[in-house]
N, C-alpha and C. Protein backbone atom coordinates (compact mmCIF):
# COMPACT_ATOMS: atom_id res chain seq x y z
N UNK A 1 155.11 140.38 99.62
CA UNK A 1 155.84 139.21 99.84
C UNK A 1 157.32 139.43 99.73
N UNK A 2 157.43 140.62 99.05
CA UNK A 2 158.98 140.45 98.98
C UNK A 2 159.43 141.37 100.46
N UNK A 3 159.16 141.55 101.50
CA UNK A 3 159.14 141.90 102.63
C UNK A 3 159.39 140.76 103.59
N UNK A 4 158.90 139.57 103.26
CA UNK A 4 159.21 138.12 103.93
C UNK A 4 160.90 137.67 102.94
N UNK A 5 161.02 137.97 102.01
CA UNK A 5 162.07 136.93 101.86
C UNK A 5 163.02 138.00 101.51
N UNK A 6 164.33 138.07 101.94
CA UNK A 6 165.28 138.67 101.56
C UNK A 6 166.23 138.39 100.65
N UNK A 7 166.42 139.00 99.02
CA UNK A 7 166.76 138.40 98.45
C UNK A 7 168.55 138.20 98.27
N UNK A 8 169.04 138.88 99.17
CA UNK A 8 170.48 139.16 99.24
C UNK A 8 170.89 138.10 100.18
N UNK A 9 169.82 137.59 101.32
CA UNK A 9 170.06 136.47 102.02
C UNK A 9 170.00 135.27 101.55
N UNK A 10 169.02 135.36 100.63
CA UNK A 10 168.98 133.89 99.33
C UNK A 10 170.04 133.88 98.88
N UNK A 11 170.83 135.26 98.02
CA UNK A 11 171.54 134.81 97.13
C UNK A 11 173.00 134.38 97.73
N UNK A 12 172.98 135.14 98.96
CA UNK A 12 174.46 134.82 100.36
C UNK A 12 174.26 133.35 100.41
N UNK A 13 173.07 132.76 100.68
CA UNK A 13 172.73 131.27 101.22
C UNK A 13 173.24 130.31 99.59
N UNK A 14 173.03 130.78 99.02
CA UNK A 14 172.92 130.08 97.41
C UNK A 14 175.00 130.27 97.28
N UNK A 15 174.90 131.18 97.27
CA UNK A 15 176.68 131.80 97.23
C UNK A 15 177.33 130.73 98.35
N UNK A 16 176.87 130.57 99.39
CA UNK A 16 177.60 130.28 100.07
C UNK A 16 177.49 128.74 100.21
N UNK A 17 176.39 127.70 99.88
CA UNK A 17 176.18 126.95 99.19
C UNK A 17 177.04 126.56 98.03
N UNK A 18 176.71 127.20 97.27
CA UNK A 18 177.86 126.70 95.56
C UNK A 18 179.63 126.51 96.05
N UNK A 19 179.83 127.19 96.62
CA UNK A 19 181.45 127.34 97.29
C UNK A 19 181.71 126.17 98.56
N UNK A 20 180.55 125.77 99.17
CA UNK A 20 180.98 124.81 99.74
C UNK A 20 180.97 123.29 99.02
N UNK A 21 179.53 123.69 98.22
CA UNK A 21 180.10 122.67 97.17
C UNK A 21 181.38 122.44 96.44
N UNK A 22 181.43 123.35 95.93
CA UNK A 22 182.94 123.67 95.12
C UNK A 22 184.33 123.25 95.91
N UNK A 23 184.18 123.38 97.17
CA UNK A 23 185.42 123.56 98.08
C UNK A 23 185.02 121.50 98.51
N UNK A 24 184.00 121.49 98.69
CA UNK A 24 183.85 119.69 99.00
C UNK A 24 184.14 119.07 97.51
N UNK A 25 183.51 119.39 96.80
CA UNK A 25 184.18 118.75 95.22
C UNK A 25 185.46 118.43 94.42
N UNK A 26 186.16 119.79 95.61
CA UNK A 26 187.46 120.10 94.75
C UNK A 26 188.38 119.23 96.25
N UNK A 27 187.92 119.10 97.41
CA UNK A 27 188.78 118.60 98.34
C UNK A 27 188.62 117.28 99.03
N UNK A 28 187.65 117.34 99.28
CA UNK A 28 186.27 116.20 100.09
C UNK A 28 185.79 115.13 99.05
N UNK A 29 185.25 115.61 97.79
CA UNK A 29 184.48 114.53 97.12
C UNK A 29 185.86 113.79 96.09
N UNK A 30 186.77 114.29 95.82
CA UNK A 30 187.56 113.67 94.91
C UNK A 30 188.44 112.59 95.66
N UNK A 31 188.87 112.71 97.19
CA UNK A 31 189.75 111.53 97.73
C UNK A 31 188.60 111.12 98.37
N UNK A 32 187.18 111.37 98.87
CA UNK A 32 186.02 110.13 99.14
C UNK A 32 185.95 109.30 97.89
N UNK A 33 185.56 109.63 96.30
CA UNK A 33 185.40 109.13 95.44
C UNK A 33 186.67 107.74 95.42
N UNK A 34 187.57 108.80 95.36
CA UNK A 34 188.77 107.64 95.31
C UNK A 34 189.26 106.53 95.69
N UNK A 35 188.82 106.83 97.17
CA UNK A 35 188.84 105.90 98.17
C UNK A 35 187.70 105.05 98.23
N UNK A 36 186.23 105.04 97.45
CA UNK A 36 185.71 104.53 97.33
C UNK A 36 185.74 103.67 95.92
N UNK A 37 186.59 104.39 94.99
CA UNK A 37 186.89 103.59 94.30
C UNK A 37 188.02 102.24 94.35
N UNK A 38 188.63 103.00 94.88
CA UNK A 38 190.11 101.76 95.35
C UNK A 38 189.25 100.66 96.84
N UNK A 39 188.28 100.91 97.09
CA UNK A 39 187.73 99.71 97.95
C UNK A 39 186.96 99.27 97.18
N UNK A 40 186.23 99.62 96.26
CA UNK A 40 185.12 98.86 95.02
C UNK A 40 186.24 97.89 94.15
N UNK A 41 187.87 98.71 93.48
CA UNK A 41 188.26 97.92 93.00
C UNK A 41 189.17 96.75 93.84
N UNK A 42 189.79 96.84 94.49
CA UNK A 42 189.69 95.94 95.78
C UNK A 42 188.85 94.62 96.02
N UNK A 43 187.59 95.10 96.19
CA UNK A 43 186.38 94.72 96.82
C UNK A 43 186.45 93.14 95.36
N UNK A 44 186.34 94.49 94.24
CA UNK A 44 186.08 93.05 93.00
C UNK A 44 187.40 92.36 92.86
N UNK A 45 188.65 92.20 93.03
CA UNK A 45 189.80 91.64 92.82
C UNK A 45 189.69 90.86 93.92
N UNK A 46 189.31 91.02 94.88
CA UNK A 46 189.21 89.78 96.21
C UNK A 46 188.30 88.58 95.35
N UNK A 47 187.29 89.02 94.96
CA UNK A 47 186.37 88.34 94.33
C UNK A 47 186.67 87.59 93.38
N UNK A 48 187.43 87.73 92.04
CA UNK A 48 188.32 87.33 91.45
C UNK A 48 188.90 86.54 91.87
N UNK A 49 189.65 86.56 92.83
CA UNK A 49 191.09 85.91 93.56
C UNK A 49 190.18 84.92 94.18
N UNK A 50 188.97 85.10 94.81
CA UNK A 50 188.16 83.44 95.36
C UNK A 50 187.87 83.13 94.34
N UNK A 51 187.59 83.61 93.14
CA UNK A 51 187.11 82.65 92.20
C UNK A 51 188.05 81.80 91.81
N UNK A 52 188.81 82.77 91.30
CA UNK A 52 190.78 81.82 91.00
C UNK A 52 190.70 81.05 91.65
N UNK A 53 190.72 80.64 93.65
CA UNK A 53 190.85 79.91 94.21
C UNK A 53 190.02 78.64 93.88
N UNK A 54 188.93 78.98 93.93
CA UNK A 54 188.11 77.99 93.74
C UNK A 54 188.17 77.05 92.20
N UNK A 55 188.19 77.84 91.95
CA UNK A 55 188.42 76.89 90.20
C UNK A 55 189.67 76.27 90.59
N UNK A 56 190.84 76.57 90.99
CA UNK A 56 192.18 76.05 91.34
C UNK A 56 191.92 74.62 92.55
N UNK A 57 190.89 75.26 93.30
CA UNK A 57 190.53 73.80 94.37
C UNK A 57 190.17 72.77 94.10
N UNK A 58 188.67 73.33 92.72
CA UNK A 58 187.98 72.10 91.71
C UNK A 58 188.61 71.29 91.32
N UNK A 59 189.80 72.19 90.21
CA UNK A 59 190.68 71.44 89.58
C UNK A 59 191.87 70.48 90.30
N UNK A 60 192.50 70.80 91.43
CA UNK A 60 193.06 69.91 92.14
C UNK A 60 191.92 68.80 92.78
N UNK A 61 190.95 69.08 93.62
CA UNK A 61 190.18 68.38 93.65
C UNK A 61 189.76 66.91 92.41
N UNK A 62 189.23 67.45 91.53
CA UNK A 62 189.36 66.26 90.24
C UNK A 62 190.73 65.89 90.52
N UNK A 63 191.71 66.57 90.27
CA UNK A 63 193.09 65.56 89.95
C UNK A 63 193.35 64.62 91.34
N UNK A 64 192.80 65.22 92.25
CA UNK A 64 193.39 63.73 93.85
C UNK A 64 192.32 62.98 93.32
N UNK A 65 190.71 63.17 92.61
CA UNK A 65 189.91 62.27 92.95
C UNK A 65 190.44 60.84 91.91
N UNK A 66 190.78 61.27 90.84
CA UNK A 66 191.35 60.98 89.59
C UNK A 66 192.61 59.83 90.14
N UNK A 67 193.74 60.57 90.92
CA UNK A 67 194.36 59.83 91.32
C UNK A 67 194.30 58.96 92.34
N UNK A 68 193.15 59.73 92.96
CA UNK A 68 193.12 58.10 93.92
C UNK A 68 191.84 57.07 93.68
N UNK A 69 191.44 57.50 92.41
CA UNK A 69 190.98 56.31 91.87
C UNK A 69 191.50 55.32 91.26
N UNK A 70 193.33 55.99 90.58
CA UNK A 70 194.43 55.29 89.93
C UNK A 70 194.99 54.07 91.20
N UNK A 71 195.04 54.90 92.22
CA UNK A 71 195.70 54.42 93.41
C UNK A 71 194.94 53.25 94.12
N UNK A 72 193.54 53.19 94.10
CA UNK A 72 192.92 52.55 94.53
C UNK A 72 193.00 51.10 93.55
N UNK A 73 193.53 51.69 91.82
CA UNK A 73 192.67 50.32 91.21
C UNK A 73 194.47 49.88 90.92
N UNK A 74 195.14 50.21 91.61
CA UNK A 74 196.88 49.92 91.54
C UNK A 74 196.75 48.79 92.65
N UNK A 75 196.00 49.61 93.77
CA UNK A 75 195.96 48.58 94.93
C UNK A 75 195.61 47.40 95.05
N UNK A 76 194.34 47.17 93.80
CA UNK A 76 193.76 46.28 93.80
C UNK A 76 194.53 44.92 92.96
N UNK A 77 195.04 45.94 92.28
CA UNK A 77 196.09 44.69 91.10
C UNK A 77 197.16 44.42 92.05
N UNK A 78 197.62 45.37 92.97
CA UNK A 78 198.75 44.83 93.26
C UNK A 78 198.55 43.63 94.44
N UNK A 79 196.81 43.59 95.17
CA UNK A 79 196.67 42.67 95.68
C UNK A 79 196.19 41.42 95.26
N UNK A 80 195.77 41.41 94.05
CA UNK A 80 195.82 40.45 93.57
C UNK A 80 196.34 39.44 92.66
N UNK A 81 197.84 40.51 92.82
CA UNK A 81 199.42 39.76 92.23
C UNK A 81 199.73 39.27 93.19
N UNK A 82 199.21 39.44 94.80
CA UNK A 82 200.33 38.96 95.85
C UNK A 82 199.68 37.66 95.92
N UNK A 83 198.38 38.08 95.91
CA UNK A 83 197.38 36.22 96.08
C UNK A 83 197.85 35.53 95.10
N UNK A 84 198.00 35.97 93.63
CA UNK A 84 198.70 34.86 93.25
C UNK A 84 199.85 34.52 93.09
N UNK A 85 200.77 35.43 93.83
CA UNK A 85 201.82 34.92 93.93
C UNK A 85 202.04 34.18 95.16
N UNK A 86 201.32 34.25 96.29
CA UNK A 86 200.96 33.60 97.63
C UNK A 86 200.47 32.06 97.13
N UNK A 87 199.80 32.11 95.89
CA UNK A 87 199.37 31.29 95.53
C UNK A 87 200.29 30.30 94.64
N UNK A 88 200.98 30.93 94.13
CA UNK A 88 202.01 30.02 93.30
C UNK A 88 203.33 29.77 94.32
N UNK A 89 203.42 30.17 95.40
CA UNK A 89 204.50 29.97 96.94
C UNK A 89 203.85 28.50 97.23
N UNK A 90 202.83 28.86 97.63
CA UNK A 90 201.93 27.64 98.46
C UNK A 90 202.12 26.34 97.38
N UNK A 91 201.49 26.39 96.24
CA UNK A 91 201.92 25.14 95.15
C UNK A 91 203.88 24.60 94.98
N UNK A 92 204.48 25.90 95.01
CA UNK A 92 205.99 25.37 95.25
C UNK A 92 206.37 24.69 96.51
N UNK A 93 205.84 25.04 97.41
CA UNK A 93 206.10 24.61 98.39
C UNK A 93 205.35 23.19 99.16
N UNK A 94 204.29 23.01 98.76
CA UNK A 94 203.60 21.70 98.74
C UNK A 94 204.16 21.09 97.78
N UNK A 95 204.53 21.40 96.83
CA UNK A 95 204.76 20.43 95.18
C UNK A 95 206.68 20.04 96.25
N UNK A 96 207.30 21.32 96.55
CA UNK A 96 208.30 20.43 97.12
C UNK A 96 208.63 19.58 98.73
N UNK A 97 207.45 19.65 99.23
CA UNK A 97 206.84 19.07 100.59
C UNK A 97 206.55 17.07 100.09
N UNK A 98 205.82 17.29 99.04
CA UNK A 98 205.43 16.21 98.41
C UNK A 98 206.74 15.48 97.55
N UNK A 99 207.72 15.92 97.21
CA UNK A 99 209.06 15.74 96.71
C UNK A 99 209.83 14.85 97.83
N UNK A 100 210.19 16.02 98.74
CA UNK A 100 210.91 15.55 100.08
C UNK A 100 209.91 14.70 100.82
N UNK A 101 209.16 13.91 100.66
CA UNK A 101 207.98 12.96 101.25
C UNK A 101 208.47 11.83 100.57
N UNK A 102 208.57 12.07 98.95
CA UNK A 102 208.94 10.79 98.34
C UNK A 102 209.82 10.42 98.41
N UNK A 103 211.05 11.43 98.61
CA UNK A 103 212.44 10.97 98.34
C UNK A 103 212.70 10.17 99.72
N UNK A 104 211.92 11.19 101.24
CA UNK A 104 212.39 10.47 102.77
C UNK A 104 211.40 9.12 102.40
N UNK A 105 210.15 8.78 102.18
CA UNK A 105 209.97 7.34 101.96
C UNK A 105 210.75 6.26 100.94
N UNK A 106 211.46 7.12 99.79
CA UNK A 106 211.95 6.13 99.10
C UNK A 106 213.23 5.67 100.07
N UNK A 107 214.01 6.86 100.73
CA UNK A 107 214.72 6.72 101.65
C UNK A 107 214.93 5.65 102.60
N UNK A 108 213.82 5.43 103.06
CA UNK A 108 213.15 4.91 104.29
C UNK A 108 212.96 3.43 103.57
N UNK A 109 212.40 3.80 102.33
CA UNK A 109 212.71 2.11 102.17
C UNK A 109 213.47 1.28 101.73
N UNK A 110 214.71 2.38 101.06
CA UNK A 110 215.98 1.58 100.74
C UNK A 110 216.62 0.88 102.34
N UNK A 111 216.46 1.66 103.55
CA UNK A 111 216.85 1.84 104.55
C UNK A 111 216.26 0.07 105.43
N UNK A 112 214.81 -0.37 104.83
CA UNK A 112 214.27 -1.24 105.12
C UNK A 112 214.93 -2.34 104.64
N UNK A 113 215.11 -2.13 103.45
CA UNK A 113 215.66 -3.44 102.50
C UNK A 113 216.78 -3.70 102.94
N UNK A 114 217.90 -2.49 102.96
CA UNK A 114 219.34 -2.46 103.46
C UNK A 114 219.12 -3.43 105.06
N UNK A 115 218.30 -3.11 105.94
CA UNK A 115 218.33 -3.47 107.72
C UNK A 115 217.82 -5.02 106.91
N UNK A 116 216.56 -4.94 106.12
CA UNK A 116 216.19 -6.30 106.11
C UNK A 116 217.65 -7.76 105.60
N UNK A 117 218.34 -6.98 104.37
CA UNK A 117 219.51 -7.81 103.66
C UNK A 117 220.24 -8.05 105.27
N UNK A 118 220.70 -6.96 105.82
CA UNK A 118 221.29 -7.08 107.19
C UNK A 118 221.32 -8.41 108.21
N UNK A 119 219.55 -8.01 108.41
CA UNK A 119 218.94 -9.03 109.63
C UNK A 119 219.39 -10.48 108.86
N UNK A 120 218.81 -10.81 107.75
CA UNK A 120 218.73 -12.14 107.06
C UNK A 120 220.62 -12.19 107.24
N UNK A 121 221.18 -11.22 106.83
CA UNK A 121 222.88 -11.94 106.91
C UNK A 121 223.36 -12.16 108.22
N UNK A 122 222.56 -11.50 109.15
CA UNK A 122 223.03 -11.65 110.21
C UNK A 122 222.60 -13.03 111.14
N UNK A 123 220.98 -13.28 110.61
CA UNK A 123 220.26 -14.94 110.79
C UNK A 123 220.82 -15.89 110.63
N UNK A 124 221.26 -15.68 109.45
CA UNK A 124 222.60 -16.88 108.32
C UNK A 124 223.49 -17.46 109.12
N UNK A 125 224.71 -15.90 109.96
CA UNK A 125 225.69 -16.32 110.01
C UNK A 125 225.65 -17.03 111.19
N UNK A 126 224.06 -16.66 112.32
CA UNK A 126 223.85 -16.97 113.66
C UNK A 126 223.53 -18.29 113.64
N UNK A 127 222.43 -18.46 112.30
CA UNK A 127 221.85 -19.87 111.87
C UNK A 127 223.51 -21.04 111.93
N UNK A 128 224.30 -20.34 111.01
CA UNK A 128 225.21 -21.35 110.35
C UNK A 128 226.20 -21.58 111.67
N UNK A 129 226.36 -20.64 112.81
CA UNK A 129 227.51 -20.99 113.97
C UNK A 129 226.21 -21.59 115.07
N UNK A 130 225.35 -21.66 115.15
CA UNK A 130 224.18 -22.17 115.86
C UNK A 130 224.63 -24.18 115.53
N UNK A 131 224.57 -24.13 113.85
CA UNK A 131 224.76 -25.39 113.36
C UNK A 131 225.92 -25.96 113.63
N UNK A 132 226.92 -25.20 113.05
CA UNK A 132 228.69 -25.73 113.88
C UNK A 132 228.50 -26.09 114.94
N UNK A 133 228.06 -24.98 115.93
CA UNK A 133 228.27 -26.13 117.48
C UNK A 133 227.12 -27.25 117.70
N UNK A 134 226.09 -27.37 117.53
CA UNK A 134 225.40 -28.08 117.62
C UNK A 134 225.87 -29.49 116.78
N UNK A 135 226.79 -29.57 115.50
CA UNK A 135 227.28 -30.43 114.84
C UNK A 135 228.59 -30.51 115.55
N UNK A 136 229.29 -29.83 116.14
CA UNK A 136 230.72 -29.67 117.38
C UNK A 136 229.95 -30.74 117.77
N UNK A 137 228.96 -30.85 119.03
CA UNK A 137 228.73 -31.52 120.16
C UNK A 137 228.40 -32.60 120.20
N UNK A 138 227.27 -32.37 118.85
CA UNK A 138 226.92 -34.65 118.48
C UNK A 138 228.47 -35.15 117.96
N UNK A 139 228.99 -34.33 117.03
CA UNK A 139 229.90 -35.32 117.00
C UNK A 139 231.24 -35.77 117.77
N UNK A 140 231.13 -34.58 119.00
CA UNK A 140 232.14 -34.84 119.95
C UNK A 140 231.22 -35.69 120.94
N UNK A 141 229.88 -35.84 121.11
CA UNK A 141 229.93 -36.54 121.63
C UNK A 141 229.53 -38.14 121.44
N UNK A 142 229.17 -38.56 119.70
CA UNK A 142 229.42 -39.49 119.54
C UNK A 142 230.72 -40.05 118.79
N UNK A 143 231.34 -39.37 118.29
CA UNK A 143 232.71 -40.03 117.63
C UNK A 143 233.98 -39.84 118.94
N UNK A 144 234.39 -40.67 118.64
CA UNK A 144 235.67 -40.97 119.01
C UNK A 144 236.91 -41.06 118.35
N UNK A 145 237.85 -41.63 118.85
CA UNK A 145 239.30 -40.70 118.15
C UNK A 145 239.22 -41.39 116.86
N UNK A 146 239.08 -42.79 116.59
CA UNK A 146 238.72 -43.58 114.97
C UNK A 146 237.68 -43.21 114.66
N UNK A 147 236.81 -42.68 114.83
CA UNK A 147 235.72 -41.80 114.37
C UNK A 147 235.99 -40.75 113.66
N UNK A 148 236.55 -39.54 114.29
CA UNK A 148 237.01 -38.55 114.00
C UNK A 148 237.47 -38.93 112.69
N UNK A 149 238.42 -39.92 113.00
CA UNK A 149 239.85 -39.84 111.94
C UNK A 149 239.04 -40.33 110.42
N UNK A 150 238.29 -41.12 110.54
CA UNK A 150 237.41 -41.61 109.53
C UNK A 150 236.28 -40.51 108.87
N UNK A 151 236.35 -39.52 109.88
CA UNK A 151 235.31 -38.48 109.46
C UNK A 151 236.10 -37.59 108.70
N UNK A 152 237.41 -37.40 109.32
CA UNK A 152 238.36 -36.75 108.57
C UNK A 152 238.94 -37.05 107.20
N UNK A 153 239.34 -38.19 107.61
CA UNK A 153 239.59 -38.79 105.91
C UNK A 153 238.23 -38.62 104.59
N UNK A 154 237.22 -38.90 105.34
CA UNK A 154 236.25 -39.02 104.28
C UNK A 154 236.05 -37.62 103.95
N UNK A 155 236.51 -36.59 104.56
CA UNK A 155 236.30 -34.85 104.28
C UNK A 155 237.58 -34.52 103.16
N UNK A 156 238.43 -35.38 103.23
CA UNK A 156 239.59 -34.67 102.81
C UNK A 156 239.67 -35.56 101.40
N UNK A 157 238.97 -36.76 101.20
CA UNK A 157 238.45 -37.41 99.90
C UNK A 157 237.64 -36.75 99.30
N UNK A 158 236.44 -35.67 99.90
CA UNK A 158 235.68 -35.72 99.01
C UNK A 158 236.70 -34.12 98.44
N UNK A 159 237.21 -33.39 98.99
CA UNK A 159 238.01 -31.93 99.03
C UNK A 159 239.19 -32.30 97.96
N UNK A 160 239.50 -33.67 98.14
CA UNK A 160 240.69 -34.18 97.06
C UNK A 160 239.81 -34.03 95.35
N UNK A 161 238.49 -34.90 95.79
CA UNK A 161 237.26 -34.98 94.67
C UNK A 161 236.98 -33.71 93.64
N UNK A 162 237.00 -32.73 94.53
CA UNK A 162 236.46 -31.67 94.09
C UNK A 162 237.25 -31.09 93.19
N UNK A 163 238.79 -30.92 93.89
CA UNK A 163 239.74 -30.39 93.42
C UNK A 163 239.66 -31.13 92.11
């Protein structure tokens, strides 16, 4: 058997083997290693950095939800300061609708009384020159000039009287 295997060719193959190892170990395997290390550490710092992200998204996340739950219950007060302040407009403004109602009817009826005192002074004075001539005409047309004069005298007796 030792006619089949040559042992100087084993040990050339083995020799020449160990040295290429040696020569890949010392040239080949130390910047593959490396480079596989700097993409492994890489690889986990990306990983990291989404996690960072994500915890950073959560946490902003809560804080908009947070605030626009503030925002929402701001909204709500602030709409229901406007109703009642819409609401206390509407009462000022009827309460002074109802003001200016009383004052234009009280208005309106000083305005009545005033036209009514008016009309009646104005009846009076129509009544009382209605009466003059109508008392002009009977007595111009029943007295005569000793008439008159007798009507006169007896006016100026009773005017003497008074005095």
């Amino acid at each position: 058997m030792s006619g089949l295997i040559d042992i100087r060719l084993v040990l050339t193959q083995i020799l020449g083997f160990l040295v290429l190892v040696w020569i890949l170990g010392r040239y080949a395997w130390g910047p593959v290693v490396a480079q596989l290390e700097a993409r492994r550490s890489r690889i986990a710092a990306e990983f990291d950095d989404a996690a960072r992200r994500q915890r950073e998204a959560d946490a902003l996340k809560a804080k908009y939800e947070l605030e626009l739950r503030g925002i929402e219950s701001q909204a709500r007060q602030r709409m229901l300061e406007a109703v009642a302040e819409g609401q206390r407009v509407a009462a000022e403004i009827k309460a002074q609708a109802q003001a200016d109602a009383t004052a234009r009817i009280a208005r309106a009826d000083e305005e009545i009384v005033h036209d009514q005192e008016k009309a009646r002074e104005l009846l009076k004075r129509q009544v009382a020159q209605l009466s003059i001539r109508t008392a002009e005409k009977i007595l111009r047309a029943r007295l005569d000039e000793p008439g008159q004069r007798a009507l006169v005298e007896r006016f100026i007796d009773e005017v003497d009287g008074r005095a």
